[in-house]
PDB file of N, CA and C in Angstrom:
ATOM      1  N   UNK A   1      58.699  86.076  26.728  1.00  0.00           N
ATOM      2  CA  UNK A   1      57.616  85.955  25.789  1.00  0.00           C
ATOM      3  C   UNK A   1      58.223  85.738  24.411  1.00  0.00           C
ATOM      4  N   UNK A   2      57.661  84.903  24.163  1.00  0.00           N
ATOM      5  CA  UNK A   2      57.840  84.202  22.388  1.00  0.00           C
ATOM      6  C   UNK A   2      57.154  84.581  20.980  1.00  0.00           C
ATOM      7  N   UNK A   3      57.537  85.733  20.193  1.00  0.00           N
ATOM      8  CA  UNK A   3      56.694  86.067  19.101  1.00  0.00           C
ATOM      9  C   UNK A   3      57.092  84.893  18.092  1.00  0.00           C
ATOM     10  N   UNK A   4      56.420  84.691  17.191  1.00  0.00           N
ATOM     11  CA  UNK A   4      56.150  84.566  15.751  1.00  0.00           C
ATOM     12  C   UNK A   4      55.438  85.207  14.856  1.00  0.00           C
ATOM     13  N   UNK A   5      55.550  85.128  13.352  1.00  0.00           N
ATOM     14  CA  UNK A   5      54.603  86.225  12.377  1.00  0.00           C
ATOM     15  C   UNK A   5      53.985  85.105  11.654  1.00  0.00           C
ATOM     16  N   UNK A   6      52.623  84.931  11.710  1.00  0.00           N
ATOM     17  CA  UNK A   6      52.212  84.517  10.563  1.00  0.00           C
ATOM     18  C   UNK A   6      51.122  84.610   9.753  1.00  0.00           C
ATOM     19  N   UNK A   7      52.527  84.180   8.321  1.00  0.00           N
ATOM     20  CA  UNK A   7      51.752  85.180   6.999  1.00  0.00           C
ATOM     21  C   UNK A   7      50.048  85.128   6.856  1.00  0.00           C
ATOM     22  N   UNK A   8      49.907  83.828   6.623  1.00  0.00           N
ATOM     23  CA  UNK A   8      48.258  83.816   6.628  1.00  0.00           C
ATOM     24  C   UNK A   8      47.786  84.326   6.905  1.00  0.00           C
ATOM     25  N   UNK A   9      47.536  84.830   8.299  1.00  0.00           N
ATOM     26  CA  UNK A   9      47.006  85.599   8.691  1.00  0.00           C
ATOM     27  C   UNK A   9      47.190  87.259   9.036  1.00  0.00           C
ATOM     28  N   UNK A  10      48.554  87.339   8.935  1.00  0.00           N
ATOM     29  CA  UNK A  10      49.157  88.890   9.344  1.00  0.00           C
ATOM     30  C   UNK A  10      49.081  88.689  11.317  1.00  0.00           C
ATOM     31  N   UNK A  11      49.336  88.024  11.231  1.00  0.00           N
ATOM     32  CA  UNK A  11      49.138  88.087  12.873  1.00  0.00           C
ATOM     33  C   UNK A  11      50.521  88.035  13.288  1.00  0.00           C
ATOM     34  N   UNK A  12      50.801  88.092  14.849  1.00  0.00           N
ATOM     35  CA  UNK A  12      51.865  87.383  15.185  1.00  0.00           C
ATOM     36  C   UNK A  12      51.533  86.900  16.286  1.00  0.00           C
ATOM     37  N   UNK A  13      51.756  85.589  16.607  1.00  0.00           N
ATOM     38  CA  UNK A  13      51.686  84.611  17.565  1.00  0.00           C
ATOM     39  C   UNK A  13      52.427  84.533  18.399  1.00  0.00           C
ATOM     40  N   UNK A  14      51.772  84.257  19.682  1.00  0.00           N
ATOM     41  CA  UNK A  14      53.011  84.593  21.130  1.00  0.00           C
ATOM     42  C   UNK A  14      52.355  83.212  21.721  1.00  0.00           C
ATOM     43  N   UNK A  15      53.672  82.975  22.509  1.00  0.00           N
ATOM     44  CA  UNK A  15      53.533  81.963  23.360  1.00  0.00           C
ATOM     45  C   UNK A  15      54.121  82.848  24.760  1.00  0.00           C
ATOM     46  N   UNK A  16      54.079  82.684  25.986  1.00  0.00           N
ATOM     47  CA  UNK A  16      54.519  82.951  27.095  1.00  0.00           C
ATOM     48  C   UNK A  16      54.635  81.985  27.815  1.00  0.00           C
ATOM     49  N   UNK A  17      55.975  81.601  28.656  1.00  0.00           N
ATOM     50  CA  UNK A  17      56.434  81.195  29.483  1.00  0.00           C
ATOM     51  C   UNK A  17      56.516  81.203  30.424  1.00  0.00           C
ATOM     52  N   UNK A  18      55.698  81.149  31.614  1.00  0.00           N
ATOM     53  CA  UNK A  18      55.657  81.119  33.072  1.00  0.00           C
ATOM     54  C   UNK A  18      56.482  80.173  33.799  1.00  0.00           C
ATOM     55  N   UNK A  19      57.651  79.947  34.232  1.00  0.00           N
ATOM     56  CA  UNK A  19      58.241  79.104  35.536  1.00  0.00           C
ATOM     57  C   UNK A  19      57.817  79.597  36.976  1.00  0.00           C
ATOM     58  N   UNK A  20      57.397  78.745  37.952  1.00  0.00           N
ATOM     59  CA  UNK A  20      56.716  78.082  38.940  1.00  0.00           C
ATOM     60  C   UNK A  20      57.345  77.207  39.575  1.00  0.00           C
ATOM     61  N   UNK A  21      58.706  78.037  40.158  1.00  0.00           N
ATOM     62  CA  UNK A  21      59.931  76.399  41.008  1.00  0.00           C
ATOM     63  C   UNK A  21      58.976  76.452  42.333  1.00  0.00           C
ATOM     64  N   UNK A  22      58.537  75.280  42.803  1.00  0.00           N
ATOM     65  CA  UNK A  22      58.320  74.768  44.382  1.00  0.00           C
ATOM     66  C   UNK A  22      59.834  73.827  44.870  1.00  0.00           C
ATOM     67  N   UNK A  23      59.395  73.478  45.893  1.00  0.00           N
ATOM     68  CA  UNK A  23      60.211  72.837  46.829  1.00  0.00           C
ATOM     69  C   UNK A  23      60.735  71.602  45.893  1.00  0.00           C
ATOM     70  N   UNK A  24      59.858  70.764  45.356  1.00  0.00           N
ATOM     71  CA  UNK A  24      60.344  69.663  44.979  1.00  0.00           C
ATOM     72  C   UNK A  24      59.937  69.956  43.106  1.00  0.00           C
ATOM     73  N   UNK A  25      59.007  70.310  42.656  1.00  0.00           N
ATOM     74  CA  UNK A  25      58.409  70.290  41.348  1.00  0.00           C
ATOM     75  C   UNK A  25      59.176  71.310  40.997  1.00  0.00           C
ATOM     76  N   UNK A  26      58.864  71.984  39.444  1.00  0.00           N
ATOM     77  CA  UNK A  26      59.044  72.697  39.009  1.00  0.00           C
ATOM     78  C   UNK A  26      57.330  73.084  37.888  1.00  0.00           C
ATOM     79  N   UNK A  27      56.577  73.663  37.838  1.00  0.00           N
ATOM     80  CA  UNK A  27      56.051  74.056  36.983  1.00  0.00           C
ATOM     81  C   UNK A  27      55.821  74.977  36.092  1.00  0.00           C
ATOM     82  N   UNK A  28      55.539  74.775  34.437  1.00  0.00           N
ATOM     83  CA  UNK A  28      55.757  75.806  33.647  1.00  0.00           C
ATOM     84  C   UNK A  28      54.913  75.698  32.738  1.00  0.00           C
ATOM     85  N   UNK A  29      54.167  76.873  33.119  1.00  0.00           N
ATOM     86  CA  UNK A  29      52.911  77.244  32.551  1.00  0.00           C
ATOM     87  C   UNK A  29      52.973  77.958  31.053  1.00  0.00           C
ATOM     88  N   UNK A  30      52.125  77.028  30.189  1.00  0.00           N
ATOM     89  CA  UNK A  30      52.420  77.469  28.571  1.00  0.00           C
ATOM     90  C   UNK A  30      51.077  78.636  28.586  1.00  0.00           C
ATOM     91  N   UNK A  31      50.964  79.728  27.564  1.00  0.00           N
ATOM     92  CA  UNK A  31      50.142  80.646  27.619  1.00  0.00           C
ATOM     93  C   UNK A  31      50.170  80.988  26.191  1.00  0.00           C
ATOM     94  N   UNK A  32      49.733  80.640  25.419  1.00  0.00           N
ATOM     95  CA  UNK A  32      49.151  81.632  23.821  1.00  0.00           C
ATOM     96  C   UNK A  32      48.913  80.213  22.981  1.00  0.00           C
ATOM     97  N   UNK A  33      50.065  80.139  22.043  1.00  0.00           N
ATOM     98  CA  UNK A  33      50.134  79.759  21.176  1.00  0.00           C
ATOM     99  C   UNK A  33      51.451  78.764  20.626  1.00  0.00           C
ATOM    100  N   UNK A  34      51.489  77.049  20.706  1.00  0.00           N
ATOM    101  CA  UNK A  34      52.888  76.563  21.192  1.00  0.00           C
ATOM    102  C   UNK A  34      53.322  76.429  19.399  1.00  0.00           C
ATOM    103  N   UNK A  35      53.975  76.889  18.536  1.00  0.00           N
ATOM    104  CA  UNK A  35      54.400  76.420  17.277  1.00  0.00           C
ATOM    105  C   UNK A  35      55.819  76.139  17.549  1.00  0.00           C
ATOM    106  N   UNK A  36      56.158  75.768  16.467  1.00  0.00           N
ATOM    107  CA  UNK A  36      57.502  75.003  15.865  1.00  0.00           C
ATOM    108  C   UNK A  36      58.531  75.941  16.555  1.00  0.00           C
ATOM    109  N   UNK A  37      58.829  77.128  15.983  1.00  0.00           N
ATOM    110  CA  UNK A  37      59.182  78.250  16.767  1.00  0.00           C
ATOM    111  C   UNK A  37      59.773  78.237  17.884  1.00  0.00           C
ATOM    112  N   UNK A  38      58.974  78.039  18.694  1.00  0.00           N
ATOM    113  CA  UNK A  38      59.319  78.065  19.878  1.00  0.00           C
ATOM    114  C   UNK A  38      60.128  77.236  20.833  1.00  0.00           C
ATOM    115  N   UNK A  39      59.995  75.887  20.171  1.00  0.00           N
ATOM    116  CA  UNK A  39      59.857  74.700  20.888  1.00  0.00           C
ATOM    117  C   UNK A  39      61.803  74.558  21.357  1.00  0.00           C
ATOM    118  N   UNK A  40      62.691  75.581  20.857  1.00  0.00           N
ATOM    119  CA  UNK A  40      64.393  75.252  20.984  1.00  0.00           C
ATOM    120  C   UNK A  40      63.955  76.014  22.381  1.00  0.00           C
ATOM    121  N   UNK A  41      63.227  77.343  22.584  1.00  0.00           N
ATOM    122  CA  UNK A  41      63.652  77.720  24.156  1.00  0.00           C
ATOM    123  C   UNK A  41      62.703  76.995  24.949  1.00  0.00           C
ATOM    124  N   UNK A  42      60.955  76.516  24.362  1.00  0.00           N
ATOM    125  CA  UNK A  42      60.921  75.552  25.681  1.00  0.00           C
ATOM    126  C   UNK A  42      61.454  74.712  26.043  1.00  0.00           C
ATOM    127  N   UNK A  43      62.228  74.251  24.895  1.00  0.00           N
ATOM    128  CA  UNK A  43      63.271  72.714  25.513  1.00  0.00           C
ATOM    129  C   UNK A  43      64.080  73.144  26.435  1.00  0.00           C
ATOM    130  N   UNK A  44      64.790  74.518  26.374  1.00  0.00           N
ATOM    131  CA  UNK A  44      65.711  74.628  26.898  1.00  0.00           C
ATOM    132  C   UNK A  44      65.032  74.880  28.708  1.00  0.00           C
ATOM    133  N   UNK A  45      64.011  75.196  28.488  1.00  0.00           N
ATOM    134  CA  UNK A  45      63.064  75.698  30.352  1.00  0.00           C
ATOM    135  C   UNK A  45      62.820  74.164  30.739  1.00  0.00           C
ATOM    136  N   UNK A  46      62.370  72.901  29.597  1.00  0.00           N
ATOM    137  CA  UNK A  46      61.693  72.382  30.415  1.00  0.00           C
ATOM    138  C   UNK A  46      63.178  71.662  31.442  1.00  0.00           C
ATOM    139  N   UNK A  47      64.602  71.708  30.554  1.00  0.00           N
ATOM    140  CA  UNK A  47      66.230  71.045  30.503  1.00  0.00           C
ATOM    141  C   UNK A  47      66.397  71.695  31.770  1.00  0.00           C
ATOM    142  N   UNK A  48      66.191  72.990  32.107  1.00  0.00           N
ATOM    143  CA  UNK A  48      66.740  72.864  33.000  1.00  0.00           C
ATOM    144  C   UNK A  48      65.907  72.859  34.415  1.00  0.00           C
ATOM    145  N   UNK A  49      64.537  73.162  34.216  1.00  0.00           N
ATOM    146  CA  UNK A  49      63.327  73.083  34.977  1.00  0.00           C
ATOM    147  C   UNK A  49      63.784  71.184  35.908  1.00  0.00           C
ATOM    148  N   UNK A  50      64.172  70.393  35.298  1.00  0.00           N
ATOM    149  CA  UNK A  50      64.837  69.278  35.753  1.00  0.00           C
ATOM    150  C   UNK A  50      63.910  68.431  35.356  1.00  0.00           C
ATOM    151  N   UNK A  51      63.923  67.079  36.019  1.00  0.00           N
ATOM    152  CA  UNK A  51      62.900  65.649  35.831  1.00  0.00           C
ATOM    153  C   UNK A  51      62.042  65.934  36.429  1.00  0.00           C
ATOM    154  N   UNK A  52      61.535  66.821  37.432  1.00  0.00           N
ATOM    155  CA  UNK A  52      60.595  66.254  38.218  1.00  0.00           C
ATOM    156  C   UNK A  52      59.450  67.842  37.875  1.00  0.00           C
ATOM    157  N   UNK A  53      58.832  67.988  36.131  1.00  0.00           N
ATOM    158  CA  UNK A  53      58.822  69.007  35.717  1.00  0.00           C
ATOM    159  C   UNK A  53      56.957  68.667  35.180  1.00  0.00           C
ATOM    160  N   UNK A  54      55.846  69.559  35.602  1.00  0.00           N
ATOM    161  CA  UNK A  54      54.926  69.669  35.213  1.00  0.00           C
ATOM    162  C   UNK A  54      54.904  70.701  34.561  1.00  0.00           C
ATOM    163  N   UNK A  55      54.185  70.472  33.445  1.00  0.00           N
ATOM    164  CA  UNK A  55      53.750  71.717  32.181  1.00  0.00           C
ATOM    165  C   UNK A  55      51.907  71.721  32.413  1.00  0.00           C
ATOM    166  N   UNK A  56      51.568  72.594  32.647  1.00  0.00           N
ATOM    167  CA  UNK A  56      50.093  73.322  32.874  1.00  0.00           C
ATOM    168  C   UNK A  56      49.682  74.100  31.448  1.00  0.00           C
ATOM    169  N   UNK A  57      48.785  73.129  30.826  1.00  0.00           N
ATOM    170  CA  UNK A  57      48.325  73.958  29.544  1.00  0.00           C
ATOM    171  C   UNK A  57      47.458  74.391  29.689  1.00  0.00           C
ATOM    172  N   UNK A  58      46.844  75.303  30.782  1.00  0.00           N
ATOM    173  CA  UNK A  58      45.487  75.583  31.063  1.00  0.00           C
ATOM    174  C   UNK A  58      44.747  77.154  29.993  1.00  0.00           C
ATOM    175  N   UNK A  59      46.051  77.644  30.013  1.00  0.00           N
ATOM    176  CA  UNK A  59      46.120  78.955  28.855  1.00  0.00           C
ATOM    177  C   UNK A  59      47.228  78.692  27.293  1.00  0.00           C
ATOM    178  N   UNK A  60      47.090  77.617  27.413  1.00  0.00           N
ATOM    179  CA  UNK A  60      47.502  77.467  26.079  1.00  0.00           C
ATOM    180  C   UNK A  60      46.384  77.368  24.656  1.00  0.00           C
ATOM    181  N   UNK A  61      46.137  77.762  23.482  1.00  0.00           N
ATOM    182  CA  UNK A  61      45.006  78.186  23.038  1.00  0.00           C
ATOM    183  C   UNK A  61      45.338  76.910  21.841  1.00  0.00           C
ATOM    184  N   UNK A  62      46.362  77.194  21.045  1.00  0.00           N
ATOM    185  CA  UNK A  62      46.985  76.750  20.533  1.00  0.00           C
ATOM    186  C   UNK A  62      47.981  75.716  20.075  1.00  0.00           C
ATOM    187  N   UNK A  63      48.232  74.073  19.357  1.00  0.00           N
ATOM    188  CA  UNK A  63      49.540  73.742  19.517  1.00  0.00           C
ATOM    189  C   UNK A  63      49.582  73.831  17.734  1.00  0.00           C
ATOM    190  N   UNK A  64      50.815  73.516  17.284  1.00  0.00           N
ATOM    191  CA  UNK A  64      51.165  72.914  15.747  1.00  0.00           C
ATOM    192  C   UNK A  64      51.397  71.533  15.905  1.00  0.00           C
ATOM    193  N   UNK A  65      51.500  70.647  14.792  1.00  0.00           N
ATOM    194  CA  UNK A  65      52.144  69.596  15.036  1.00  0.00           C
ATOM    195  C   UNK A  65      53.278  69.173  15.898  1.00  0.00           C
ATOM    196  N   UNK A  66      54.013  69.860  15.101  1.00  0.00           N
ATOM    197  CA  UNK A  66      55.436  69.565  16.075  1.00  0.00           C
ATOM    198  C   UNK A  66      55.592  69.752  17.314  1.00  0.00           C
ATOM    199  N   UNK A  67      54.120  71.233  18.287  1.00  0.00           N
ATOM    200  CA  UNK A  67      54.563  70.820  19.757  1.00  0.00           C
ATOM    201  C   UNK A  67      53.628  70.191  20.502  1.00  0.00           C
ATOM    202  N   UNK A  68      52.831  69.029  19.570  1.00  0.00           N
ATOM    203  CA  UNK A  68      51.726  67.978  20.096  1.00  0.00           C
ATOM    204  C   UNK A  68      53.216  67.181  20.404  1.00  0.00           C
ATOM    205  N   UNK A  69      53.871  66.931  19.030  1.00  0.00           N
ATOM    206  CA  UNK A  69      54.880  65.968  19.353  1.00  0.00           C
ATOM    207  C   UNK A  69      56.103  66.118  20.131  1.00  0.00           C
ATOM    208  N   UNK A  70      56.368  67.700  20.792  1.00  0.00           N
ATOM    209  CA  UNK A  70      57.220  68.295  21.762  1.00  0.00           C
ATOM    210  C   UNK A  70      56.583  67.614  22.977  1.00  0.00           C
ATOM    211  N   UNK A  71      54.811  68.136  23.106  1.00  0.00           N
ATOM    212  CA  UNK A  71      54.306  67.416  24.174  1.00  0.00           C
ATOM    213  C   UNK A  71      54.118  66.073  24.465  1.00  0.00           C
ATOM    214  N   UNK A  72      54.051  65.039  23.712  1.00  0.00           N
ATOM    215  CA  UNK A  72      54.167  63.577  23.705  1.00  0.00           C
ATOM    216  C   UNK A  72      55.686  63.429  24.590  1.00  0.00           C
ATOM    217  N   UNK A  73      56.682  63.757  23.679  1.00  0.00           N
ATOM    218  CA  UNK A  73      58.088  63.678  24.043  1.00  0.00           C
ATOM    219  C   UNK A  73      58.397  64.094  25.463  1.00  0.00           C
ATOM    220  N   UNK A  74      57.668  64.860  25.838  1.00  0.00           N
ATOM    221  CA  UNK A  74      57.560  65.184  27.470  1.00  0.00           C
ATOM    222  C   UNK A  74      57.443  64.598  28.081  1.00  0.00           C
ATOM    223  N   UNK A  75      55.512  64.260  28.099  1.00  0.00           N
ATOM    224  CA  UNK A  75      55.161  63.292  29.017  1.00  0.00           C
ATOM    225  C   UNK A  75      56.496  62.129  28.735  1.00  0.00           C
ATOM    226  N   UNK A  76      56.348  61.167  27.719  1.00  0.00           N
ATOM    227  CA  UNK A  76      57.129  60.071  27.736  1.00  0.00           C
ATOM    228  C   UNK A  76      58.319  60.180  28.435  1.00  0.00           C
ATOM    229  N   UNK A  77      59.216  61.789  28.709  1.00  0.00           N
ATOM    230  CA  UNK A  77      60.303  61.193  29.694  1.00  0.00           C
ATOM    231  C   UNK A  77      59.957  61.243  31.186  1.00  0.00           C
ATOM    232  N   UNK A  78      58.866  61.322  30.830  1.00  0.00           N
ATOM    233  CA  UNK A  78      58.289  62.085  32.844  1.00  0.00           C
ATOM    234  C   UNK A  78      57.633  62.881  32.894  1.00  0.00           C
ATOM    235  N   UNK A  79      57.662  64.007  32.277  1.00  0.00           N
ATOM    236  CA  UNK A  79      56.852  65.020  32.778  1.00  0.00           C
ATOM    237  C   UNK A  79      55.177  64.650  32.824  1.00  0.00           C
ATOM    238  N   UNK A  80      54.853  66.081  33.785  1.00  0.00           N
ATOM    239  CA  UNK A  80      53.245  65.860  33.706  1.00  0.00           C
ATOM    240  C   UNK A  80      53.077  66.973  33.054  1.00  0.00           C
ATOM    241  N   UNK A  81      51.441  66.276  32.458  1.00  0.00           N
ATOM    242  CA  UNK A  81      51.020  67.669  32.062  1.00  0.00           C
ATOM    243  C   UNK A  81      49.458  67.707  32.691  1.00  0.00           C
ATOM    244  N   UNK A  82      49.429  69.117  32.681  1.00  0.00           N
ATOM    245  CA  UNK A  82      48.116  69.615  33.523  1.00  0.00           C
ATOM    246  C   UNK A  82      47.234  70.200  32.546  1.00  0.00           C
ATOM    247  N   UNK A  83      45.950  70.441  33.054  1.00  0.00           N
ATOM    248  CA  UNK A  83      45.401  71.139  32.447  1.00  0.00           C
ATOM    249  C   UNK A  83      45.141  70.841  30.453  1.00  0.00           C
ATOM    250  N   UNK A  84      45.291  70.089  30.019  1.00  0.00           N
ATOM    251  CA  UNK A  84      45.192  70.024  28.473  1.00  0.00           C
ATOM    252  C   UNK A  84      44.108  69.725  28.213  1.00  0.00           C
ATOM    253  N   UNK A  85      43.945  70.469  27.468  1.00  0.00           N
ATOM    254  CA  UNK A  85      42.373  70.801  26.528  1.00  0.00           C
ATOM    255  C   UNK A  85      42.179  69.397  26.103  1.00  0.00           C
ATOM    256  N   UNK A  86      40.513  69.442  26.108  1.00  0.00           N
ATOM    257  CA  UNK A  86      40.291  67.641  25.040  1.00  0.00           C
ATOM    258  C   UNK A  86      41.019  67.534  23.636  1.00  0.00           C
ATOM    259  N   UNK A  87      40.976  68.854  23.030  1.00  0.00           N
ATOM    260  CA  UNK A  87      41.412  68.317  21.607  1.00  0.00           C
ATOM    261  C   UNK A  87      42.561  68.385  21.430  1.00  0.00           C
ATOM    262  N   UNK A  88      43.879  69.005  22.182  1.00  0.00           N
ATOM    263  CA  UNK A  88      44.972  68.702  22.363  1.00  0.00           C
ATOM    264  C   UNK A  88      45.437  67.616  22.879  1.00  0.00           C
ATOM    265  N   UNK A  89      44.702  66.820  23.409  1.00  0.00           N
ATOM    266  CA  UNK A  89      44.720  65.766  24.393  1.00  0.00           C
ATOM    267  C   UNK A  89      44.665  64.304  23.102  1.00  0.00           C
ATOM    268  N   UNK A  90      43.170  64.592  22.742  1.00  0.00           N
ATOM    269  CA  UNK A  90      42.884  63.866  21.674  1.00  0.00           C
ATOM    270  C   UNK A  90      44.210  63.824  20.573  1.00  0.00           C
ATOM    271  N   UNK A  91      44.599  64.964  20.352  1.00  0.00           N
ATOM    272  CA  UNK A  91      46.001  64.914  18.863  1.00  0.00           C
ATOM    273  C   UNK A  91      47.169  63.916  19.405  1.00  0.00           C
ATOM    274  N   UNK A  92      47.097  64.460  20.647  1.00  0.00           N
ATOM    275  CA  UNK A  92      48.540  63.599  21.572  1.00  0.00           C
ATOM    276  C   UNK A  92      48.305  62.412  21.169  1.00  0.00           C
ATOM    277  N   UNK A  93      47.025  61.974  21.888  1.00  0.00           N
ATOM    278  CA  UNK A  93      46.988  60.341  21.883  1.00  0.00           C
ATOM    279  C   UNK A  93      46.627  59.482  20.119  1.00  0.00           C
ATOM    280  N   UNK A  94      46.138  60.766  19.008  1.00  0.00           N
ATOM    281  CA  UNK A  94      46.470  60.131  17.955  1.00  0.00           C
ATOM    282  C   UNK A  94      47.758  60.287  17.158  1.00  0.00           C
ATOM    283  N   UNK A  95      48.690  61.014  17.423  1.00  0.00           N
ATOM    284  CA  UNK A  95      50.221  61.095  17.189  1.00  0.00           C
ATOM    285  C   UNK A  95      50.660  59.745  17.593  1.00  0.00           C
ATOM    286  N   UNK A  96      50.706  59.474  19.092  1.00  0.00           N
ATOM    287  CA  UNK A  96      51.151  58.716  19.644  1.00  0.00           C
ATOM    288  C   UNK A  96      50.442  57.202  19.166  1.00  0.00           C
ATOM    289  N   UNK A  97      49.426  56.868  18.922  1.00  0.00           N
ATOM    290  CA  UNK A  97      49.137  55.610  18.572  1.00  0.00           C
ATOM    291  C   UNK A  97      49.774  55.792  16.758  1.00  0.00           C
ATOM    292  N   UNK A  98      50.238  56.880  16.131  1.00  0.00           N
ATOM    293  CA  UNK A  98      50.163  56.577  14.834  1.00  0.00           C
ATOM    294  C   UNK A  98      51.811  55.850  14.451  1.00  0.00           C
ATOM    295  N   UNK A  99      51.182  54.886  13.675  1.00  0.00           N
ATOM    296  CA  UNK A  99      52.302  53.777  13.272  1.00  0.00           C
ATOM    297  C   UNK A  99      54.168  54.954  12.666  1.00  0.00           C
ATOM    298  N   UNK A 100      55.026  54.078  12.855  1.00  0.00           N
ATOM    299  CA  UNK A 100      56.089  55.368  12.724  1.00  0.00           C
ATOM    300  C   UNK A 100      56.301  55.248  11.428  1.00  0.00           C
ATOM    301  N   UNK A 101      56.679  56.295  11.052  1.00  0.00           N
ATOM    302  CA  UNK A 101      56.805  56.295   9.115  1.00  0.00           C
ATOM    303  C   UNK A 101      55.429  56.652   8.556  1.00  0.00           C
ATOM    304  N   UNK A 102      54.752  56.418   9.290  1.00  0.00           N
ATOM    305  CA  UNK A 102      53.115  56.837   8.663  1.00  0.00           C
ATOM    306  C   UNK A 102      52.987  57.962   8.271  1.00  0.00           C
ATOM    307  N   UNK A 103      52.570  58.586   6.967  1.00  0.00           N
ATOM    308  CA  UNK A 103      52.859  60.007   6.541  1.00  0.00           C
ATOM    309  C   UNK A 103      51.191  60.695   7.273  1.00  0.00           C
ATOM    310  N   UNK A 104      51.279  61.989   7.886  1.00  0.00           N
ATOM    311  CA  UNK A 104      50.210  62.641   8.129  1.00  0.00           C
ATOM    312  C   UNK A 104      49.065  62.613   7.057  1.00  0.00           C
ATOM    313  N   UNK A 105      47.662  62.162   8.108  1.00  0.00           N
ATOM    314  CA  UNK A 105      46.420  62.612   6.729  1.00  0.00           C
ATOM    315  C   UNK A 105      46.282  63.842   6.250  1.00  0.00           C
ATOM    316  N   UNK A 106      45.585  64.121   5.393  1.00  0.00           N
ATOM    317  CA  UNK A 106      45.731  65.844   4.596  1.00  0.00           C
ATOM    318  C   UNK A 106      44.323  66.212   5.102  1.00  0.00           C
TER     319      UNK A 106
END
């Protein structure tokens, strides 16, 4: 399990990590909250989880920018993803159509 603190709110934000090896797949189930934070040890689950690696966002509540664009970077080498909410879904596919160098709207 993955804390973060943040100030805004006084909270601290968790993400949890579920791995799910089958025979041939590997799946790894995201659970809280995916920020910036986190994204050096999911790289490191999805690295060694292998190529043939589905991510299930079915309890994921949460992404930041950076792990819409962790999740883009996924799918694009292979992975699947399950379960993603419409409006996480929706950010993906406007990250991904947005021209490169294009600075974020405010």
């Amino acid at each position: 399990m993955l804390h973060s603190f943040d100030r805004a709110s006084d909270q601290f934000m968790t993400l949890k990590i579920e791995q799910i090896s089958g025979k041939r797949k590997t799946r790894i189930c995201l659970i809280g909250q995916l920020r910036s934070e986190h994204l050096d040890q999911l790289k490191s689950e999805v690295e060694r989880a292998g190529p043939r690696v589905t991510l299930d966002l079915e309890e994921l509540d949460l992404a930041d920018i950076e792990g819409v664009r962790f999740l883009n970077a996924c799918e694009s080498a292979g992975a699947s993803i399950l379960h993603c909410s419409p409006y996480i879904r929706e950010w993906m596919l406007q990250e991904r159509n947005r021209p490169k160098g294009h600075p974020e709207p405010l």
